[in-house]
Each structure stands twice: as structure tokens, then as C-alpha cells.
Protein backbone atom coordinates (compact mmCIF):
# COMPACT_ATOMS: atom_id res chain seq x y z
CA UNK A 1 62.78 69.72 165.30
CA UNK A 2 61.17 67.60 163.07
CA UNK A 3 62.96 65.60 160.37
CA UNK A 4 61.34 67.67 157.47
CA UNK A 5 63.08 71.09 159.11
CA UNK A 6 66.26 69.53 159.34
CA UNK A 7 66.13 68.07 155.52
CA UNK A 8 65.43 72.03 154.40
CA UNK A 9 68.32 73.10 156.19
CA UNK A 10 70.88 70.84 154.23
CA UNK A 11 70.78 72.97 150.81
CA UNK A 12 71.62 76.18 153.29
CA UNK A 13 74.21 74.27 154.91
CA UNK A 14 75.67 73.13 150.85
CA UNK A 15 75.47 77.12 150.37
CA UNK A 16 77.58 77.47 153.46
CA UNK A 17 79.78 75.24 153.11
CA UNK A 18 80.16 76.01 149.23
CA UNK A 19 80.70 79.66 150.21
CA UNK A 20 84.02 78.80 152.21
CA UNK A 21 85.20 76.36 149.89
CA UNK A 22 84.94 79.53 147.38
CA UNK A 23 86.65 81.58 149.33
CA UNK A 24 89.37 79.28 150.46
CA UNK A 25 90.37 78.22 147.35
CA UNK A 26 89.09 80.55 144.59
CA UNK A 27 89.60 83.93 147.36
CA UNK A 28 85.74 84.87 145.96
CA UNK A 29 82.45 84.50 147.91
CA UNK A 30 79.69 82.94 146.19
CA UNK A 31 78.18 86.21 146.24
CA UNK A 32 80.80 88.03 144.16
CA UNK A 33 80.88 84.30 142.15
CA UNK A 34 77.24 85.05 141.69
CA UNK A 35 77.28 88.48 140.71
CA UNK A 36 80.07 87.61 137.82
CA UNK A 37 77.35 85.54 136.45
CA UNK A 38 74.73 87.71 136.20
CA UNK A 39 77.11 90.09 134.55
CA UNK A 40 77.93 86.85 132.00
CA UNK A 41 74.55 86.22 131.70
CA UNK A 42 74.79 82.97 132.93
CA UNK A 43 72.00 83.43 135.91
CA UNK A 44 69.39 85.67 135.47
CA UNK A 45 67.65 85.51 138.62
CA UNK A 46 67.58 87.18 141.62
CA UNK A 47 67.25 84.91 144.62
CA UNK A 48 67.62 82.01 142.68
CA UNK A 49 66.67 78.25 144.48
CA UNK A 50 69.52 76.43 146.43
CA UNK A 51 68.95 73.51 143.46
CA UNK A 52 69.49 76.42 140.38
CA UNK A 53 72.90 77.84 142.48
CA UNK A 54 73.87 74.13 142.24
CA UNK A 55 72.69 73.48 138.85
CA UNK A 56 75.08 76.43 137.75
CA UNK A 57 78.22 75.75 139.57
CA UNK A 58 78.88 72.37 138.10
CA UNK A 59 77.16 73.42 134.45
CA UNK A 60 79.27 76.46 134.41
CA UNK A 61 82.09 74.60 135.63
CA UNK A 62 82.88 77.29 138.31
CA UNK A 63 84.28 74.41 140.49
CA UNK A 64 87.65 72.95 138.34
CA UNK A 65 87.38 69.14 138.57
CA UNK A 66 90.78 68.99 138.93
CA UNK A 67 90.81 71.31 142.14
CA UNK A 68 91.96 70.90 145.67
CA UNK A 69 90.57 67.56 147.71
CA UNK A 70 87.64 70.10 149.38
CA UNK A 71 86.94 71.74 145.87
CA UNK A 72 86.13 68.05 144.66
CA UNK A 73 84.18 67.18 147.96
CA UNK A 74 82.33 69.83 147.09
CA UNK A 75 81.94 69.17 143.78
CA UNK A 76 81.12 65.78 144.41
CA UNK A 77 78.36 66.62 146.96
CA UNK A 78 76.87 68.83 144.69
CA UNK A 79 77.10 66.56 141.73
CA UNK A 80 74.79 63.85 143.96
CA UNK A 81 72.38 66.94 144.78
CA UNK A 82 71.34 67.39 141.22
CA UNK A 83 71.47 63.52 140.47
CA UNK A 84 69.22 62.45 143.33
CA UNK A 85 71.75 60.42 144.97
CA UNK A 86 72.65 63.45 147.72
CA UNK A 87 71.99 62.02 151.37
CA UNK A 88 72.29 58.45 150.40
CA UNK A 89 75.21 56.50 151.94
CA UNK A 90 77.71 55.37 149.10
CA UNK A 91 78.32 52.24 151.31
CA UNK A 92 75.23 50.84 151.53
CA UNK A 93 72.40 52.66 150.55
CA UNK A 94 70.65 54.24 153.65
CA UNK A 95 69.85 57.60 154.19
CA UNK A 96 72.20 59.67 156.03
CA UNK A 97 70.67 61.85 158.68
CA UNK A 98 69.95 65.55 157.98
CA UNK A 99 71.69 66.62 160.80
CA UNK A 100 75.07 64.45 159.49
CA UNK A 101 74.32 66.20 156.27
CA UNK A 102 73.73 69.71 158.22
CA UNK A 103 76.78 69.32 159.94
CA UNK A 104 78.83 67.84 156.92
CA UNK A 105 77.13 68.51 153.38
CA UNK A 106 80.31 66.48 151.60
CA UNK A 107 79.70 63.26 153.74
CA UNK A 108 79.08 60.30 151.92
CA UNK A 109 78.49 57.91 154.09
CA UNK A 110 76.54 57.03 156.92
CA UNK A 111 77.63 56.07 160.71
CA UNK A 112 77.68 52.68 160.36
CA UNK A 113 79.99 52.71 157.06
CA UNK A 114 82.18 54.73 159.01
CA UNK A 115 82.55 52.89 161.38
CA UNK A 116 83.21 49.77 159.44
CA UNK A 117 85.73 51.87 158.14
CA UNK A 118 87.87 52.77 160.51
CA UNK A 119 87.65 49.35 162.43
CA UNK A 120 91.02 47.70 162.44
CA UNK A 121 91.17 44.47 160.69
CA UNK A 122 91.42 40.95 162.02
């Protein structure tokens, strides 16, 4: 698979993982989350763009800041999205692999930083 393929299939794998974290902790899918909108007028489209479903979550504040540790991962993740700082490592500044970020949309950091992390200290 080329690296291109992989980088489309992160914003699914946000949906996904943004889809349990609504159901987990708010007991709604993003689907039914989705639908209230439309009824509030908040989104108006139909299949609206990974990006916009972003956009709207944090703008519409349908994910409490204050929320359970995976709410704010979540949050967080997509937060960096919409900045342009989603799939950069918050330790040093390298890209994280798509597949990391397929696997793991909330990671923020890359291998190596990880690594360094859970070393034990001299």
C-alpha cells in the first residue's frame, strides 16, 4: 500500500475511533450525534467531509473539554486535525506513520519518543 492510501485512511480511522468514544461515553453514535445536528441546523450536509465532521464537533462543542481522559484524547486529536499539527510527533517534530495514526488516531507521538519514554532512567 502506498503511503498516500494509508494517509486517506487516518480521517476514517478518527471517524472510527470518534464513533466509540461517542458511544462509550455520551451512549450516542455519531450517526444519531449527526442527525441531532441537522435537526439543530448546525450541519446541513449530507455526506459531509471527514475535516467538516471534525470542524463541527469541537465548534459545536459536542465533545465537553472537561470529559473523560479518551473524550479529551479525542478531542485533542481532533483539535491538531483542524490546526495542521495532526500526525506530527509532540516530542520532536517528525511525522508519525499513517499506519501508527491508522491504528491509534489519538497518538501523539512517534516510536522513538516513546520509547525515550518509557526507558528507565540512569
Amino acid at each position: 500500500m502506498t503511503h498516500g492510501k494509508q494517509q486517506d485512511r487516518v480521517p476514517a480511522a478518527m471517524l472510527k475511533r470518534l464513533d466509540v468514544t461517542l458511544q462509550e461515553q455520551y451512549h450516542q453514535s455519531l450517526a444519531e450525534v449527526l442527525a441531532e445536528l441537522r435537526l439543530r441546523n448546525v450541519l446541513t450536509e449530507v455526506e459531509p467531509e471527514p475535516e467538516r465532521i471534525f470542524s463541527i464537533m469541537i465548534h459545536a462543542r459536542v465533545l465537553s473539554p472537561v470529559a473523560s481522559p479518551s473524550v479529551r484524547q479525542v478531542r485533542g486529536a481532533l483539535e491538531r486535525f483542524l490546526s495542521g499539527t495532526y500526525g506530527r510527533c509532540a516530542g520532536c517534530g517528525k511525522a508519525i506513520p499513517a499506519a501508527v495514526l491508522e491504528n491509534d488516531p489519538t497518538t501523539t507521538v512517534c516510536s522513538d519518543c516513546r520509547e525515550l519514554r518509557t526507558l528507565p532512567s540512569a
